[in-house]
Protein backbone atom coordinates (compact mmCIF):
# COMPACT_ATOMS: atom_id res chain seq x y z
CA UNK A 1 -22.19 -5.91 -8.24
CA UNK A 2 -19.60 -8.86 -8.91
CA UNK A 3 -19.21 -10.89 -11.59
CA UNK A 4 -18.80 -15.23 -11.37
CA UNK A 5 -15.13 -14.88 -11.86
CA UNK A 6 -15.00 -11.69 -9.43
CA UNK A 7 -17.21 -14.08 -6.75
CA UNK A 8 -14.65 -16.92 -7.03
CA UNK A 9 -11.73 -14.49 -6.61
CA UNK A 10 -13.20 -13.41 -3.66
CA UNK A 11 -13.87 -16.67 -1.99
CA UNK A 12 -10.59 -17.87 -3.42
CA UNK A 13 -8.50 -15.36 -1.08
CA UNK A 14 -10.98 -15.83 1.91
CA UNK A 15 -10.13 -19.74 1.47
CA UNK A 16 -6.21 -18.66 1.64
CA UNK A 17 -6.87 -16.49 4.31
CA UNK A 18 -8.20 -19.30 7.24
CA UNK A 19 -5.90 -21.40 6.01
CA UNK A 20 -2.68 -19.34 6.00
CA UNK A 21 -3.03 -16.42 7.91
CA UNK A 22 -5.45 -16.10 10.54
CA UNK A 23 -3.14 -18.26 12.92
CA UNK A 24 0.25 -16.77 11.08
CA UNK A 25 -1.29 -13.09 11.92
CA UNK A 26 0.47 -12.46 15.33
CA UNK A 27 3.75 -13.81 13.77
CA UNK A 28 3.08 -11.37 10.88
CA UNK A 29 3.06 -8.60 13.42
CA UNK A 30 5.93 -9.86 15.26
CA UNK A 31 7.98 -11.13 12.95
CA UNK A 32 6.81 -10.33 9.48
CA UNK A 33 5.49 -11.79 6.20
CA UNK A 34 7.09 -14.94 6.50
CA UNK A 35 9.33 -15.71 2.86
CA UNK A 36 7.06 -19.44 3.40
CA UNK A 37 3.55 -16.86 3.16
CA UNK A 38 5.10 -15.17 0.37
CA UNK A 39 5.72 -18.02 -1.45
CA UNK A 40 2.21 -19.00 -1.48
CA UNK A 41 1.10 -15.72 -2.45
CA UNK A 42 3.44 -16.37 -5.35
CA UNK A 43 2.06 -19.72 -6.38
CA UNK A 44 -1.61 -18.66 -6.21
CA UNK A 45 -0.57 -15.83 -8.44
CA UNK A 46 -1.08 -13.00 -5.63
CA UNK A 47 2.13 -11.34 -5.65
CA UNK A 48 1.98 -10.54 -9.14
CA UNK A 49 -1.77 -9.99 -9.11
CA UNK A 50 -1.44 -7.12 -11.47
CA UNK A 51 0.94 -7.40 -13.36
CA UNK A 52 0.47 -8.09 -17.07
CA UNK A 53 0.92 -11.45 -17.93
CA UNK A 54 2.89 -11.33 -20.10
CA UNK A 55 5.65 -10.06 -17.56
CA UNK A 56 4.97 -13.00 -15.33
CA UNK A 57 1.57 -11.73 -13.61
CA UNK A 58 -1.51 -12.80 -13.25
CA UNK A 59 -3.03 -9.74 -14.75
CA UNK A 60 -6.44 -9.34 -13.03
CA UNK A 61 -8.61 -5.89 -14.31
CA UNK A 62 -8.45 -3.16 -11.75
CA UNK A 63 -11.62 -4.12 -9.41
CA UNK A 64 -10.54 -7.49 -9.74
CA UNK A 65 -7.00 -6.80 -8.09
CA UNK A 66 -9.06 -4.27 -5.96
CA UNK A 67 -11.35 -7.02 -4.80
CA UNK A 68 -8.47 -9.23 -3.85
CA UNK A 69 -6.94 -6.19 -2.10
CA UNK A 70 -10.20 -5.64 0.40
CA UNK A 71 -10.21 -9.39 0.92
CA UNK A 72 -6.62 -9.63 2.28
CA UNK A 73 -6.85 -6.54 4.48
CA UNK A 74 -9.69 -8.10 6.25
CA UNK A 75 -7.29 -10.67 7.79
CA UNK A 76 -3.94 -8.93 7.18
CA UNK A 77 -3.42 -5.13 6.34
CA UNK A 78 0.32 -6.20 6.13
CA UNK A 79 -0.03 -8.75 3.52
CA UNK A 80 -2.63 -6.73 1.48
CA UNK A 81 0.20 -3.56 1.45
CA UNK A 82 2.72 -5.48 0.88
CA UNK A 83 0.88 -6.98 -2.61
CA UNK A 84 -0.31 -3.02 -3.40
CA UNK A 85 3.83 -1.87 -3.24
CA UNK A 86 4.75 -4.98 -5.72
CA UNK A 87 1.84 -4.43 -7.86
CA UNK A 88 0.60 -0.55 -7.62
CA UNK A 89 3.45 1.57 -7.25
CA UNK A 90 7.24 -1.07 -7.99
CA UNK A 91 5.41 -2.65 -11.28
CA UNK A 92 3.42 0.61 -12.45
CA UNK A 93 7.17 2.46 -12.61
CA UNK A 94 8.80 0.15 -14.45
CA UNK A 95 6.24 -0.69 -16.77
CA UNK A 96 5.71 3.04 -17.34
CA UNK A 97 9.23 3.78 -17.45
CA UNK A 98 11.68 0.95 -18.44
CA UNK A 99 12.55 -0.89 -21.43
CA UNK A 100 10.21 -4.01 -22.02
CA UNK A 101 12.49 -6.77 -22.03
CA UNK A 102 14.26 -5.44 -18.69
CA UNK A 103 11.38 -4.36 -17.48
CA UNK A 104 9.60 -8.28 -18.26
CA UNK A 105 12.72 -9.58 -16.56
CA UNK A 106 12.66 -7.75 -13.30
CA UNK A 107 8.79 -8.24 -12.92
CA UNK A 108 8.27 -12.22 -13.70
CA UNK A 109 10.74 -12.48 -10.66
CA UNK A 110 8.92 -10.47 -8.41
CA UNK A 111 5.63 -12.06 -9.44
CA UNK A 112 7.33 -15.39 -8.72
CA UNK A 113 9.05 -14.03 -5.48
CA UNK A 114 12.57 -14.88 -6.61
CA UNK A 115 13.02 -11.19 -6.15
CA UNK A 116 11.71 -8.35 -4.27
CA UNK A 117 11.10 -4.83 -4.23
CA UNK A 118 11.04 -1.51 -2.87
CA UNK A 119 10.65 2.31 -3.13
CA UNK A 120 12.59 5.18 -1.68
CA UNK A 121 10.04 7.46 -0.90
CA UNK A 122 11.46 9.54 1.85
CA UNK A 123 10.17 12.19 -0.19
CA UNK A 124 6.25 11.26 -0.71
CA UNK A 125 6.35 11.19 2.97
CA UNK A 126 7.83 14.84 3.75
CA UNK A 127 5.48 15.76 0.87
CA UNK A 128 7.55 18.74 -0.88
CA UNK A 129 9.17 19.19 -4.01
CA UNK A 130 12.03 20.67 -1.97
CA UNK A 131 12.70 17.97 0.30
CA UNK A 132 15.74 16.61 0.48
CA UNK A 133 16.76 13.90 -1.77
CA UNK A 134 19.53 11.68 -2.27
CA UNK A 135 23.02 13.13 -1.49
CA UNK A 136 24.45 11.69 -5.26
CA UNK A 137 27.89 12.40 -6.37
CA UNK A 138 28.47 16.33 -7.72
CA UNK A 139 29.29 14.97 -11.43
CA UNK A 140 25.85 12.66 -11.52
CA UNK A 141 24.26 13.90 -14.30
CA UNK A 142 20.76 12.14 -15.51
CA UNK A 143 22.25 12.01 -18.71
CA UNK A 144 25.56 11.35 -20.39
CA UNK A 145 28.15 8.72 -19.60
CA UNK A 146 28.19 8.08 -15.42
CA UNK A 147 29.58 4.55 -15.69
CA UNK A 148 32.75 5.90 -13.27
CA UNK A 149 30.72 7.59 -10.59
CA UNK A 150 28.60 6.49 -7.75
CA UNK A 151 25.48 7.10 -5.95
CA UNK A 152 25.76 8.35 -2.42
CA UNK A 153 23.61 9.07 0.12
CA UNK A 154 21.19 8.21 2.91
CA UNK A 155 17.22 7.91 3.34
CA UNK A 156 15.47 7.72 6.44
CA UNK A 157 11.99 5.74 5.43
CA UNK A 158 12.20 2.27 3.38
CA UNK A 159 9.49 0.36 3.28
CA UNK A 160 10.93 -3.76 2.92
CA UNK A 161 14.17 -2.34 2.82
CA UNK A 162 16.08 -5.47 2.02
CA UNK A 163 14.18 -5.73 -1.35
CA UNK A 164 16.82 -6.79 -4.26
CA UNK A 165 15.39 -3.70 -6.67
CA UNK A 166 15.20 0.08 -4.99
CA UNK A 167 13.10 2.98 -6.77
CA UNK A 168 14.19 6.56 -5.57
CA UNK A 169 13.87 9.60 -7.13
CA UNK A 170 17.57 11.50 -7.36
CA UNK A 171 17.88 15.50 -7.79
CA UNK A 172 20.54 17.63 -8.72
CA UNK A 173 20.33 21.24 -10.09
CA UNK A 174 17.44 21.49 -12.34
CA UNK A 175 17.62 17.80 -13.15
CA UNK A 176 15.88 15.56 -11.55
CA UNK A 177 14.62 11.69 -12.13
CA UNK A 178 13.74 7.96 -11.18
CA UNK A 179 16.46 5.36 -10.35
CA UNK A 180 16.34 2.02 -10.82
CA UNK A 181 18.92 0.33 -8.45
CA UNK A 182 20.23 -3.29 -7.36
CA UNK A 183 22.97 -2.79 -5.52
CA UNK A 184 24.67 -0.84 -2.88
CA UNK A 185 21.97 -0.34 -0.49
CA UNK A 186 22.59 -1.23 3.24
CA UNK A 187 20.08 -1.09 6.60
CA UNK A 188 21.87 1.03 8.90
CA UNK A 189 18.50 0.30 11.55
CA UNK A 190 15.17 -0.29 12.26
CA UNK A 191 12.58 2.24 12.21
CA UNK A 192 9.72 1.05 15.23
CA UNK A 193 7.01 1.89 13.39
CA UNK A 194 2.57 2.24 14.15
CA UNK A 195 1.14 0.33 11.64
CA UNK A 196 1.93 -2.37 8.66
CA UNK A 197 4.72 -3.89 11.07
CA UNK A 198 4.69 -7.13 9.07
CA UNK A 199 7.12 -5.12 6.56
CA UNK A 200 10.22 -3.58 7.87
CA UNK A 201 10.34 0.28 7.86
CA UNK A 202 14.55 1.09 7.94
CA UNK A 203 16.84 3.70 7.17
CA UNK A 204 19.88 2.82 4.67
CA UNK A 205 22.82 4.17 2.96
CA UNK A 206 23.46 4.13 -0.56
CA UNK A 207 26.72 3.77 -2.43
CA UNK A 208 26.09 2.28 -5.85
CA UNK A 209 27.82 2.43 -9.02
CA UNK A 210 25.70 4.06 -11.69
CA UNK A 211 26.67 1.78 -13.93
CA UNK A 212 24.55 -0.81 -12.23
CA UNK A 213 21.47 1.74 -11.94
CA UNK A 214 19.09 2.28 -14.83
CA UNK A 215 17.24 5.60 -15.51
CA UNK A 216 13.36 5.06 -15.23
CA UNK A 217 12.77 8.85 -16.14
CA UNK A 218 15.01 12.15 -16.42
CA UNK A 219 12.54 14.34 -15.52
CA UNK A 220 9.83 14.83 -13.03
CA UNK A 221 10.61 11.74 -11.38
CA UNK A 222 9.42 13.24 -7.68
CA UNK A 223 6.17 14.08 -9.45
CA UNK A 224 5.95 10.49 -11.11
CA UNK A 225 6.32 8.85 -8.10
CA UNK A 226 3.45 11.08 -6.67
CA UNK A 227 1.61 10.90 -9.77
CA UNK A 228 1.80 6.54 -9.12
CA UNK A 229 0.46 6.75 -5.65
CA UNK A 230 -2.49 9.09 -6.71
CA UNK A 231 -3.31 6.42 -9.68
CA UNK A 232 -3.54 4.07 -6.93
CA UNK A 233 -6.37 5.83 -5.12
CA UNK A 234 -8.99 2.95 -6.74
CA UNK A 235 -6.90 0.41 -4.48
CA UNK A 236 -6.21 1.99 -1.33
CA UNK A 237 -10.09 3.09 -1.07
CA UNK A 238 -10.20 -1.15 -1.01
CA UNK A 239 -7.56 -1.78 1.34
CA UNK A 240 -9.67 0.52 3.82
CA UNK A 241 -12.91 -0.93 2.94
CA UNK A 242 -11.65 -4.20 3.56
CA UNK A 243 -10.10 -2.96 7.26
CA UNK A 244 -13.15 -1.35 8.52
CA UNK A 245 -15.42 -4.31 7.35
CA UNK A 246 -13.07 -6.37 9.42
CA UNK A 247 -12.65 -4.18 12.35
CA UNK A 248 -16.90 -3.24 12.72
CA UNK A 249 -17.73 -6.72 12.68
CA UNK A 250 -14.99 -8.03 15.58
CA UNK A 251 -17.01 -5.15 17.29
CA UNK A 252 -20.40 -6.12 16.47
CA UNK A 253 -19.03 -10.01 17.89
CA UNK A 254 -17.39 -8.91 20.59
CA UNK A 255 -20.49 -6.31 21.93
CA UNK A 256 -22.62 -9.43 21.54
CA UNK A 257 -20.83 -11.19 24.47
CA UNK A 258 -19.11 -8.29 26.11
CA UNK A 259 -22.07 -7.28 29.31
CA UNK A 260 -22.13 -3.87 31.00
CA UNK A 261 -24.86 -3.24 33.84
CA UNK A 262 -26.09 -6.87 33.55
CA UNK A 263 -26.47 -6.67 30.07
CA UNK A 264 -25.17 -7.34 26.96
CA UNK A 265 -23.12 -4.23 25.08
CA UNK A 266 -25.41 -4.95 21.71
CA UNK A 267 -28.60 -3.80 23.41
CA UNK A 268 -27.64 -0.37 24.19
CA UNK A 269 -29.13 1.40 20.94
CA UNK A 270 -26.26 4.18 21.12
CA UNK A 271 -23.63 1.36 20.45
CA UNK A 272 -26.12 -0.67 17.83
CA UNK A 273 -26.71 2.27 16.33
CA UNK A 274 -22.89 3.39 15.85
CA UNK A 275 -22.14 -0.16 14.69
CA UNK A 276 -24.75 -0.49 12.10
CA UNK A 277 -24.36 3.10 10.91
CA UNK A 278 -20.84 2.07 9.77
CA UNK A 279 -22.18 -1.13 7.96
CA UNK A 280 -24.38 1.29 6.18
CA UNK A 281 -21.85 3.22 5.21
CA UNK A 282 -19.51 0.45 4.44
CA UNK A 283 -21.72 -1.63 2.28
CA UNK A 284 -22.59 1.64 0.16
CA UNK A 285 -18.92 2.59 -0.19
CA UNK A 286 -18.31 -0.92 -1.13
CA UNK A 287 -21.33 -0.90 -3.78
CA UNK A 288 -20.21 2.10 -5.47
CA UNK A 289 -16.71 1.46 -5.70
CA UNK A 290 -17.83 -2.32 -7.79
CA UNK A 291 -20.42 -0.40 -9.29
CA UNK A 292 -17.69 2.21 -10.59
CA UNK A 293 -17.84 2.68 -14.35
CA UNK A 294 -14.91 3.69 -14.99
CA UNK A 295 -12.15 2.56 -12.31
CA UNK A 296 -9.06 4.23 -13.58
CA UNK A 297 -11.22 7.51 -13.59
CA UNK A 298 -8.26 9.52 -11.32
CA UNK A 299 -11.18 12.20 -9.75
CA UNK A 300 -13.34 9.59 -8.46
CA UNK A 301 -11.01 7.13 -7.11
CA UNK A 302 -9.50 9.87 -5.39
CA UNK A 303 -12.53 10.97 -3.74
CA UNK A 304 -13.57 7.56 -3.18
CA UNK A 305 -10.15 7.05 -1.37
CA UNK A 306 -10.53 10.37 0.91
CA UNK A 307 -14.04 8.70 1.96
CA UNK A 308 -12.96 5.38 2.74
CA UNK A 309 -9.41 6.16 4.85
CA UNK A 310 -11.39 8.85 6.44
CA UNK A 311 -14.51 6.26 7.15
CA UNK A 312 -11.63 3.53 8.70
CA UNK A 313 -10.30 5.87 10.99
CA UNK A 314 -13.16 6.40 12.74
CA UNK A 315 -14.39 2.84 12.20
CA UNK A 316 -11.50 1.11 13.74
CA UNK A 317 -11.53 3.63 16.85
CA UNK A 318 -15.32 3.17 17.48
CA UNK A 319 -14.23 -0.99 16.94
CA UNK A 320 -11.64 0.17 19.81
CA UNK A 321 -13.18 1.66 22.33
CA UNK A 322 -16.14 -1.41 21.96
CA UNK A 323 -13.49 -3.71 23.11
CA UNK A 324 -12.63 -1.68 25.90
CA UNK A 325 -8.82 -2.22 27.33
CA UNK A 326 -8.90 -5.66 25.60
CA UNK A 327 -8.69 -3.85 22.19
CA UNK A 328 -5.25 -2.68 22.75
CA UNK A 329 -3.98 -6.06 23.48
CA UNK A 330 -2.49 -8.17 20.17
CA UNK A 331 -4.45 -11.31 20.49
CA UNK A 332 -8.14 -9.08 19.55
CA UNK A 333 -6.70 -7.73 16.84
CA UNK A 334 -8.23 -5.07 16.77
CA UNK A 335 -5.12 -2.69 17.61
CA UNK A 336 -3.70 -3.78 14.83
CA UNK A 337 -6.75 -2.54 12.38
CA UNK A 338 -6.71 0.53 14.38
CA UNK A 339 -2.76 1.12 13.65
CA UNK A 340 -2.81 -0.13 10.07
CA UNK A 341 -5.73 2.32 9.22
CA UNK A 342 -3.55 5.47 10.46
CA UNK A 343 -0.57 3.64 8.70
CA UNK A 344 -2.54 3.56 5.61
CA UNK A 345 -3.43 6.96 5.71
CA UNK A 346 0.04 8.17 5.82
CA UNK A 347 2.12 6.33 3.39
CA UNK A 348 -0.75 6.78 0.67
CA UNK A 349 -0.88 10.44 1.06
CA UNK A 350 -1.10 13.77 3.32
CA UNK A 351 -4.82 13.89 3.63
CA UNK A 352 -4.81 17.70 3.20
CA UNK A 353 -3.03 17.70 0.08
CA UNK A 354 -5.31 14.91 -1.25
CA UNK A 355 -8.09 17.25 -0.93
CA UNK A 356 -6.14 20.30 -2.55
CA UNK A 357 -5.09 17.88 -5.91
CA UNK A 358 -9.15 16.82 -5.81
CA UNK A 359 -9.90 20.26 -6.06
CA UNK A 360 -7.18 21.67 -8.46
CA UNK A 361 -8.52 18.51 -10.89
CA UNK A 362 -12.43 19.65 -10.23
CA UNK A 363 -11.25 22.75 -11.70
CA UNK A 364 -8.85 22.03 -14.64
CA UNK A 365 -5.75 22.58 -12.99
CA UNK A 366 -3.09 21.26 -14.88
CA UNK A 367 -0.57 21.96 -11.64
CA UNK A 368 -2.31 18.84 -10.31
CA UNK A 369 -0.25 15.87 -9.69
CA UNK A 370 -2.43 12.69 -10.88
């Protein structure tokens, strides 16, 4: 299923794993992705895992990057997001989008983490064409000369919203597109948020000159940003992989020791049987996502994705309930693969709609977004 150099990737993050984040975890939760972790991600080339390298990556192949993905969510759904924003959805824009050299610039820091990154997507969220965007000044046009005006405005859901380059897609009239920005973008506060609590989830304000933002597109750019995610499909079916294998087999550990009427949890065949149904299932998701021809095939790595977040959901609440009350508390860790898998369900897609694009591409649609 792997190749040599997919096997040592694998047991390359599993060896960076025990040694930097199984006892950082809680403080990943609590206090977030350390910049020390990040750092190291850097250095081992993780950060920039898939970017080209010749913009500062490492540039692994898709299952390669989609490997490493599954390994990290294992033992920190956190970590292994925040590598998928820098790498799936930040570095796919601007390589799509922007000049080369600026483009080169911008990603060889974020590969080395002397910069980060994030994307407005208040708008993915809501999931409608009409939603709101930014509030941008009435003379903002997507092209001509804006160099006097500003952009203005507010959004409600930032993921890492501190990051020192902002994506958002701007609308006015009948135009609409991607910006690039680096300045003029403040936290106003805090969103509490489920899952993926290692990165901050904020609202901000905008007011940035356009002069300092760059147009990525001038049209479509809701539908580009959409049309990134659903690309990503191939990854996030990893990501949940990775979370359920994690989560079933704290379960299958803890129902060894864990005893109910005298006896160990294990030996009642209604729980075995639940637990090794979802290794089943996980090991032949896993084996024909590897086994995948064709990776960047858009139908089947969305399809593969709808299986796999559907699979963790229920796989991280049987892994639940199996630890009884001590699942909910933070030192099992199983809460936290039970939060991250909703988490991941909702800032990678409305489920519904996932299933609605599948079929629109099963039958030619062009009105599909993918």
């Amino acid at each position: 299923m792997l190749t040599e150099e997919q096997e040592v990737l694998r047991n390359t993050v599993k060896d960076f794993c025990e040694k930097y984040l199984v006892k950082s975890a809680l403080d990943i939760e609590r206090k977030g992705i350390s910049d020390d972790i990040k750092q190291k991600l850097a250095e081992n080339g993780f950060l920039g895992a898939y970017i080209p390298q010749d913009c500062g990556g490492s540039g692994l192949d898709k299952k390669s990057y989609a490997l490493m993905l599954q390994e990290f969510a294992g033992y920190s759904p956190s970590v292994a997001f925040w590598i998928f924003l820098n790498n799936s959805i930040f570095s796919e824009l601007l390589i799509k989008n922007l000049d080369k050299t600026i483009c080169r610039e911008i990603l060889e820091k974020v590969a080395a983490n002397k910069a980060t990154a994030a994307v407005l997507f208040e708008d993915v969220l809501k999931n409608s064409i009409a939603a709101p965007q930014l509030e941008i000044d009435e003379n903002l046009s997507v092209k001509g000369d804006n160099s006097a005006l500003k952009i203005k405005g507010k959004q409600d859901y930032v993921l890492n919203p501190g990051a020192d380059f902002f994506i958002a897609a701007v609308k006015k009239g009948s135009e609409d597109g991607i910006l690039l920005l680096n300045k003029g973008v403040s936290v106003v506060a805090d969103n509490p948020h489920l899952g993926f609590r290692g990165i901050r989830f904020s609202k901000v304000v905008l007011d940035s000159p356009t002069k300092d933002a760059v147009f990525l597109s001038t049209t479509n750019g809701l539908d580009l940003i959409r049309k990134t995610y659903n690309n990503a499909s191939y990854e996030v079916a990893a990501i949940a992989i990775g979370i359920a294998k994690a989560a079933v087999s704290a379960a299958i550990d803890y129902a060894k020791t864990r005893k109910t009427f005298g006896s160990e949890l294990i030996s009642f065949q209604p729980i075995a049987f639940s637990l090794e149904s979802y290794i089943s299932e996980i090991d032949r998701m896993e084996n024909d996502l590897y086994n995948s021809t064709s990776p960047e095939d858009i139908k089947n790595a969305l399809r593969a994705k709808l299986k796999a977040v559907e699979m963790v959901l229920n796989a991280s609440s049987l892994a639940l309930q199996v630890h009884g009350g001590y699942g909910y508390i933070e030192d099992f860790k199983i809460e936290r693969f039970y939060r991250d898998s909703m988490a991941l369900a909702v800032f990678t897609g409305n489920h519904f709609n996932d299933m609605i694009n599948l079929s629109k591409i099963d039958f030619g649609d062009k009105s599909a977004v993918y």
